[in-house]
Protein backbone atom coordinates (compact mmCIF):
# COMPACT_ATOMS: atom_id res chain seq x y z
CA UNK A 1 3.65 -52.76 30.79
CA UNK A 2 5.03 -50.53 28.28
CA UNK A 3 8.98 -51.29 27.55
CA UNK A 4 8.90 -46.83 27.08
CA UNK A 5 7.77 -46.51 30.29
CA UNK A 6 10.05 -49.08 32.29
CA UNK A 7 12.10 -47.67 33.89
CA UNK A 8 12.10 -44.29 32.35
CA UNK A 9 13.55 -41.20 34.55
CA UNK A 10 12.64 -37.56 34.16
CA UNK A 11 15.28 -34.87 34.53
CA UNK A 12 14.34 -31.82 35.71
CA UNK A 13 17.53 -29.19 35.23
CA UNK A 14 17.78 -25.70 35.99
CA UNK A 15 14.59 -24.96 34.80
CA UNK A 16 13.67 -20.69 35.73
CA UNK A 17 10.70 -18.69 34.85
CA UNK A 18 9.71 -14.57 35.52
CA UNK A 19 7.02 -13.10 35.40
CA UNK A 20 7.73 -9.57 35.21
CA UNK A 21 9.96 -8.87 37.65
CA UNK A 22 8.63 -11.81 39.98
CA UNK A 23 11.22 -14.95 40.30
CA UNK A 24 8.31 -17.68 40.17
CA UNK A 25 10.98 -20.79 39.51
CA UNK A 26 14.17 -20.04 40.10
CA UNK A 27 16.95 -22.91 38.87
CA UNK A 28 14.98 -25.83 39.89
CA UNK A 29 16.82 -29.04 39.14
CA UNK A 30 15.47 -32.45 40.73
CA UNK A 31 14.67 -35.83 39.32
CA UNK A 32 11.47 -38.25 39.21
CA UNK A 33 12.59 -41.87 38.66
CA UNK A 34 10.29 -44.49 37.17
CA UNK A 35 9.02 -46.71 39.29
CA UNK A 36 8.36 -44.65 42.38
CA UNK A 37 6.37 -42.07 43.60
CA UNK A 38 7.24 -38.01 43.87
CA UNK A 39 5.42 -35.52 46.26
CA UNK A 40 5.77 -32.06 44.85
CA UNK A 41 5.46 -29.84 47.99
CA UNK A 42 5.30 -26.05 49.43
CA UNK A 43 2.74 -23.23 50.00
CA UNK A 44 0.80 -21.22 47.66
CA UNK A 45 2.94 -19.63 45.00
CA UNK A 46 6.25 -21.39 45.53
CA UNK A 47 6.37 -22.38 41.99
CA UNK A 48 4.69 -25.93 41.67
CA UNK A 49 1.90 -25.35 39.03
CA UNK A 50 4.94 -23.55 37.02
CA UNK A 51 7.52 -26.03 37.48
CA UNK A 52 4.85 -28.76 35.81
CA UNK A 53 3.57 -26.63 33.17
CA UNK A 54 6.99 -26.22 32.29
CA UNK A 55 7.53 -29.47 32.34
CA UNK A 56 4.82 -30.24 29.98
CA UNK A 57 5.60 -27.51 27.46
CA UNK A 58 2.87 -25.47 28.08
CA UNK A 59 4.60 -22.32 29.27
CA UNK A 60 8.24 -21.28 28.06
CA UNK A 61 10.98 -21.72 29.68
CA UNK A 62 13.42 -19.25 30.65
CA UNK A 63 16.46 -21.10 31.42
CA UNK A 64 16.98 -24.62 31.69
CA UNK A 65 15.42 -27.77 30.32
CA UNK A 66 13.64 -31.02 30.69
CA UNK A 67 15.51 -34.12 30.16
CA UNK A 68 13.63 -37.57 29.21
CA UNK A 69 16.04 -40.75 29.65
CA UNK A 70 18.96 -38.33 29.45
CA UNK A 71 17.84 -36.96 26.22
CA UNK A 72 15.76 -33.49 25.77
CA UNK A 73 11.82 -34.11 26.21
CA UNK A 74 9.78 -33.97 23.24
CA UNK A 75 6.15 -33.16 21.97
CA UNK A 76 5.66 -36.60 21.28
CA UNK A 77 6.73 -37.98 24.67
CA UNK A 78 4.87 -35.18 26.42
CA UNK A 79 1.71 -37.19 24.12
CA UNK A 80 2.47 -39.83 26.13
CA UNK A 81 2.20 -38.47 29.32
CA UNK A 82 -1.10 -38.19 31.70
CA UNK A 83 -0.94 -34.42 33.02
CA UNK A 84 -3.61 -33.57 35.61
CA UNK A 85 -3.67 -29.33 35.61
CA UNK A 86 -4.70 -27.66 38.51
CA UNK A 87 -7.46 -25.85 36.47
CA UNK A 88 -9.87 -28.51 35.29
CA UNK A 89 -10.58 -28.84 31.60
CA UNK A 90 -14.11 -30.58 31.46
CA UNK A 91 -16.58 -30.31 29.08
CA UNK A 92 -20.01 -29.39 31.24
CA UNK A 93 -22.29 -29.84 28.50
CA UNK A 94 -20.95 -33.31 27.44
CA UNK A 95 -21.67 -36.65 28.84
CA UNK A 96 -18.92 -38.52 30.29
CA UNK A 97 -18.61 -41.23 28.46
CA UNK A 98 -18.28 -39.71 25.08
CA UNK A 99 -15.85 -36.92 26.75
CA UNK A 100 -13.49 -39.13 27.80
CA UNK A 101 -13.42 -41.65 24.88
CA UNK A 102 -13.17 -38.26 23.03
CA UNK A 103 -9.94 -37.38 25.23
CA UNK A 104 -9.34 -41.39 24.87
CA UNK A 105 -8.91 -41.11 20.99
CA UNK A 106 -7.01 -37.42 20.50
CA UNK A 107 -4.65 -39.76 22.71
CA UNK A 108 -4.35 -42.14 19.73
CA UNK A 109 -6.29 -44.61 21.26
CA UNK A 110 -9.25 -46.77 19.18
CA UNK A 111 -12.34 -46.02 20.42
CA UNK A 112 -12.99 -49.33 21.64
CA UNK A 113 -10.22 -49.19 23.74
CA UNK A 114 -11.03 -46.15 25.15
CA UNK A 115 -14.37 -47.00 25.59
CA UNK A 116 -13.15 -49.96 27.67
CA UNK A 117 -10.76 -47.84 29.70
CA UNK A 118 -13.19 -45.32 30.52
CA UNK A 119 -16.06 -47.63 31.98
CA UNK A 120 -13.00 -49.87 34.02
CA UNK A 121 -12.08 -46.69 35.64
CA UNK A 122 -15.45 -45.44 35.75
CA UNK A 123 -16.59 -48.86 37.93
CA UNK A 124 -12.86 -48.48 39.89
CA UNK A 125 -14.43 -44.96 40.80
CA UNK A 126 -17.76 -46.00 41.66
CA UNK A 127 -19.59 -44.01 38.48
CA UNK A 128 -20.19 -46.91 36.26
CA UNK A 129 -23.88 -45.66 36.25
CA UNK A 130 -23.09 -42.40 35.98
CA UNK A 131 -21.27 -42.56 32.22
CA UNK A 132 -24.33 -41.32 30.59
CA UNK A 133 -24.59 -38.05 32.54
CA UNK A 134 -23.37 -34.15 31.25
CA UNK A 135 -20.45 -33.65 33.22
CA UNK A 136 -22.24 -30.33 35.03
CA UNK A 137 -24.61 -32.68 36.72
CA UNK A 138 -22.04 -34.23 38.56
CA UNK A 139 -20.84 -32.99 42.11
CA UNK A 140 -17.29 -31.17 41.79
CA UNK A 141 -15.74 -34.66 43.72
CA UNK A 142 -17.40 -36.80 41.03
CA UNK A 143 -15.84 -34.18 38.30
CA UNK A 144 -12.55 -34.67 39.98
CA UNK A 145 -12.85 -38.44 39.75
CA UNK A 146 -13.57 -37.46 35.45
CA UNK A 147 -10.72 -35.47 35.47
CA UNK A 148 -8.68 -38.05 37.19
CA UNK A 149 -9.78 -40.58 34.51
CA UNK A 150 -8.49 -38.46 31.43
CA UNK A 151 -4.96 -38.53 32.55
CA UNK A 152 -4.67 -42.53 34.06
CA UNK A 153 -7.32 -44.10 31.50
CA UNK A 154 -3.75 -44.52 28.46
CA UNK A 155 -1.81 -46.44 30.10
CA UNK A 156 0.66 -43.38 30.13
CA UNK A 157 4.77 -43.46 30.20
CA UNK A 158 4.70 -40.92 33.46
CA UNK A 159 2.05 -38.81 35.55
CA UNK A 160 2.50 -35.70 35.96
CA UNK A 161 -0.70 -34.87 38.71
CA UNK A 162 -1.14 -31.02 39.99
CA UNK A 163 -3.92 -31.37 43.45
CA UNK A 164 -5.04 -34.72 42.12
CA UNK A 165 -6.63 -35.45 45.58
CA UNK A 166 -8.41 -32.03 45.89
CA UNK A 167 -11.69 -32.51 47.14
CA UNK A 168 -12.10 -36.39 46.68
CA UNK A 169 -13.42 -38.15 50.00
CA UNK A 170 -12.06 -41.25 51.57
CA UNK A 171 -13.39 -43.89 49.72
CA UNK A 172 -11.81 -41.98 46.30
CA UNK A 173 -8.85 -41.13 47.98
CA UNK A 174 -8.18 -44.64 48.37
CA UNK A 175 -9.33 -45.73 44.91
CA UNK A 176 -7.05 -42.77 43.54
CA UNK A 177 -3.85 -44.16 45.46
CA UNK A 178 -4.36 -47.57 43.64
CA UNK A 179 -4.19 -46.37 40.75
CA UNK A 180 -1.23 -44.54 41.24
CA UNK A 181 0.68 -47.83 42.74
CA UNK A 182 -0.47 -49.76 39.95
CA UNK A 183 1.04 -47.38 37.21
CA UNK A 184 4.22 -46.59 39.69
CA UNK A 185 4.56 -50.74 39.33
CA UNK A 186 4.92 -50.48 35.67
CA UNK A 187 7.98 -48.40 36.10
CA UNK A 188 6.58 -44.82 35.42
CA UNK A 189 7.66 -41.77 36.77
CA UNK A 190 4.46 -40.26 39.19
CA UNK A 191 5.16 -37.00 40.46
CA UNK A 192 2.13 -35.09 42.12
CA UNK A 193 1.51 -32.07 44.18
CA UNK A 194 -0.34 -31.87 47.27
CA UNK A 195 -1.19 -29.63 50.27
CA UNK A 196 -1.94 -32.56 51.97
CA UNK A 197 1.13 -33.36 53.96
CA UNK A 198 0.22 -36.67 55.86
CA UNK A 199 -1.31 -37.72 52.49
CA UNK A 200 1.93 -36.94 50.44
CA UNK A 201 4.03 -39.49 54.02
CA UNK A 202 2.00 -41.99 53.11
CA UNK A 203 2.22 -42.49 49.33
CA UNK A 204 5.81 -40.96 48.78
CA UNK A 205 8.99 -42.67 47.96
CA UNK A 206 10.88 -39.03 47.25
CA UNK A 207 10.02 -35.56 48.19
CA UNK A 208 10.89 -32.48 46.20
CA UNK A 209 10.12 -29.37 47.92
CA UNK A 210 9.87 -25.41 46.70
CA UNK A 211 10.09 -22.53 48.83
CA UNK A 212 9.72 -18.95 46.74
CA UNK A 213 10.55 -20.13 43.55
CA UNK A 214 13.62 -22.50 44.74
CA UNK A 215 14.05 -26.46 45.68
CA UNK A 216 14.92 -26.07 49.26
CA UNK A 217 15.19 -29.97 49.55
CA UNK A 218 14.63 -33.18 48.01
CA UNK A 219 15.72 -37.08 47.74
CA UNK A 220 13.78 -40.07 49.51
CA UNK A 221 11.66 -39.81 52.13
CA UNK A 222 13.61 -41.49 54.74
CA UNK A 223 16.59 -40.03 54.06
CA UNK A 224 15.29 -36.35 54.54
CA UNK A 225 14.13 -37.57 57.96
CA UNK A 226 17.75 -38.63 58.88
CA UNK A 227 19.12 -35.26 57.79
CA UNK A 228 17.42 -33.15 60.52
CA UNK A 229 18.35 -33.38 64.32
CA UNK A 230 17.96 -36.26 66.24
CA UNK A 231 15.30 -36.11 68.82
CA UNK A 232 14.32 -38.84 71.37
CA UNK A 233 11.33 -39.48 73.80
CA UNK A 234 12.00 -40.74 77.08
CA UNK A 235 8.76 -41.65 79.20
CA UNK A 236 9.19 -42.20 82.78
CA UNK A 237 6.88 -43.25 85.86
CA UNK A 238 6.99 -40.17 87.52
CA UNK A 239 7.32 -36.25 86.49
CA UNK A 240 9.94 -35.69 83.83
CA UNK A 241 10.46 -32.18 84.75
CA UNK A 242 13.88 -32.83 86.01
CA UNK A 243 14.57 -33.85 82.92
CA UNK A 244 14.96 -29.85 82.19
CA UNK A 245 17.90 -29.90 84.14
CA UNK A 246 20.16 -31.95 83.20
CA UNK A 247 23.35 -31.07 80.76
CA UNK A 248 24.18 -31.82 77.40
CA UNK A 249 20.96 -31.71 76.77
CA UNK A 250 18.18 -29.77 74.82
CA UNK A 251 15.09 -29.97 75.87
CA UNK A 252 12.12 -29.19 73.31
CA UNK A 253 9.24 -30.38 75.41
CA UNK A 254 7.92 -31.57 79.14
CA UNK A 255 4.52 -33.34 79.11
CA UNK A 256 3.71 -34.92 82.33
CA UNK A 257 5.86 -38.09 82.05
CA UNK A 258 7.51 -37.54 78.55
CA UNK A 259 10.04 -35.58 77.28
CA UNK A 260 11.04 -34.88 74.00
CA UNK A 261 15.02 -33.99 74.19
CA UNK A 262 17.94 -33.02 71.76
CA UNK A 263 21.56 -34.56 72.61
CA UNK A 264 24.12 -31.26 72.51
CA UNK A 265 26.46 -33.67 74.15
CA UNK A 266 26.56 -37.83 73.05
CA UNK A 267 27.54 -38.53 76.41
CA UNK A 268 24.20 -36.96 77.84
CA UNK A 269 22.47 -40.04 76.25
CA UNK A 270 23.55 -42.62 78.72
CA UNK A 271 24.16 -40.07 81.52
CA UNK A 272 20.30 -39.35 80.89
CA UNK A 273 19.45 -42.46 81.08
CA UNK A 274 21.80 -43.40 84.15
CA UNK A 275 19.54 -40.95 86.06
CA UNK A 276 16.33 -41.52 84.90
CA UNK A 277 16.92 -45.21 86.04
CA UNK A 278 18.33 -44.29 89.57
CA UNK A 279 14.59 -42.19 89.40
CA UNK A 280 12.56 -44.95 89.20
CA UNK A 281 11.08 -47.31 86.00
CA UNK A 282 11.96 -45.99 82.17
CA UNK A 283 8.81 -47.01 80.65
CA UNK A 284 9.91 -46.10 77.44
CA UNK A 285 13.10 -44.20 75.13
CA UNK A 286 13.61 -44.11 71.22
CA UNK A 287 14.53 -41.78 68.34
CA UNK A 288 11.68 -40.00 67.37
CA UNK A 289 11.31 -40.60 63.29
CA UNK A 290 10.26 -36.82 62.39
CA UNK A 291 6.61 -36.61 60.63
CA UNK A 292 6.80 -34.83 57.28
CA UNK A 293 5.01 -31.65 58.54
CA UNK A 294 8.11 -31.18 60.54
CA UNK A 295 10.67 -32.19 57.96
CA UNK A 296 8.51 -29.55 55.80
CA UNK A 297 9.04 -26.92 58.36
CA UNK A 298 12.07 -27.20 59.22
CA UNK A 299 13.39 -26.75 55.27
CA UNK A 300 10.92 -23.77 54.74
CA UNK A 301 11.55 -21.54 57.64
């Protein structure tokens, strides 16, 4: 572990960008702390890609800043930083073990190091026999998994990962997240975009998420989920339709024995159950913790 990297917090403040007379980021201000684990979320063109090329001083601001331990980001942190674009920036024509110890050493690395680096991660990604292939020879996953390599393989002070999981299977999927824990242990900041919602609920700590061009929420995980309505499931032995009638109450859906309800009134909780009881057997009631896709939704409707 790096003592930069411990513990180190990127500030994201205000940052805007046009293009022409299209708002792509529009004041976005949110935080990636070292040490855990950022989803970057919302649909095509809400301002992701922009926000981290921003970040990584590869496209001009036009208002606001980026902010490294409280202090203004610089070239040579940004060095030390593995950045994953969203278009991929391969070689096809060279093998992949001299690409990456290439990549390894413009990183200031030795080339034994890199060397070393590169074939760990290699075997970690099951291509430790493929090191001596041209990159074009590979499938696009396997490419990914090269790509993937080039920004983890330093030891970097903070990820900064744009569709890292785009068309990796399983098997590299789980290989990628790893990786990702192991450098989130070491106190980096990891922020990465995704598309892929129950992906982003399982590996997330924090959530930051755009809608046109603006942050329309973001903080931990869990307590996004406690800012939206609270919603309970009450299973029954017989027909819950009666449910639909009872007051205080809002129902959002009947199935068969299960209902999925919305308190208007507190007082409808125990009145609800009260009946239900008098009914016959309550198999089951709880607070229904909302999935991300609805959290996700509900902030970009």
């Amino acid at each position: 572990m790096t003592q930069r990297a411990h513990g180190s917090l990127i500030e994201v403040d205000g940052l805007s960008r046009s293009f022409g007379d299209l708002k792509a980021v529009d004041d976005v201000s949110f935080t990636v702390p070292g040490g855990l684990m950022t989803g970057f979320v919302g649909g095509n063109g809400a301002g992701k890609t922009t926000t981290m090329r921003m970040i990584m001083g590869l496209l001009a601001t036009h208002g606001g800043g980026v902010r490294w331990n409280g202090a203004p980001i610089t070239a040579d942190i940004r060095r030390r930083v593995g950045y994953m674009p969203e278009e991929r920036g391969l070689y096809p024509k060279q093998k992949v073990l001299d690409q990456l110890v290439y990549l390894g050493e413009l990183s200031g690395m030795s080339a034994a190091a890199a060397k070393a680096s590169v074939m760990e991660h290699l075997e970690r990604f099951g291509l430790g026999d493929r090191s001596g292939e041209r990159v074009e020879k590979l499938s696009l996953g396997n490419q990914q998994r090269v790509q993937i390599i080039a920004a983890l393989m330093t030891t970097p002070d903070a990820l900064i990962l744009d569709e890292p999981f785009s068309g990796l299977d399983p098997q590299a999927v789980d290989s990628m997240v790893d990786l990702l824990r192991e450098h989130a242990a070491r106190g980096v900041p990891v922020l990465f975009s995704s598309h892929q919602l129950d992906l982003v609920e399982r590996l997330c700590d924090r959530l930051v998420v755009l809608a046109k061009g603006r942050v329309v929420a973001a903080g931990a995980v869990d307590e996004l989920r406690r800012v939206g309505p609270e919603r309970y499931r009450i299973t029954v032995a017989g027909d819950a339709g009666w449910v639909r009638d009872e007051s205080g109450i809002h129902v959002h859906d009947v199935d068969g024995t299960t209902a999925l309800v919305e308190f208007t009134d507190p007082a409808a909780r125990q009145r609800l159950l009260r009946n239900a009881v008098e009914r016959g057997d309550v198999v089951d009631f709880a607070r229904q913790v909302p999935a991300l896709s609805e959290i996700y939704r509900e902030v970009t409707a």
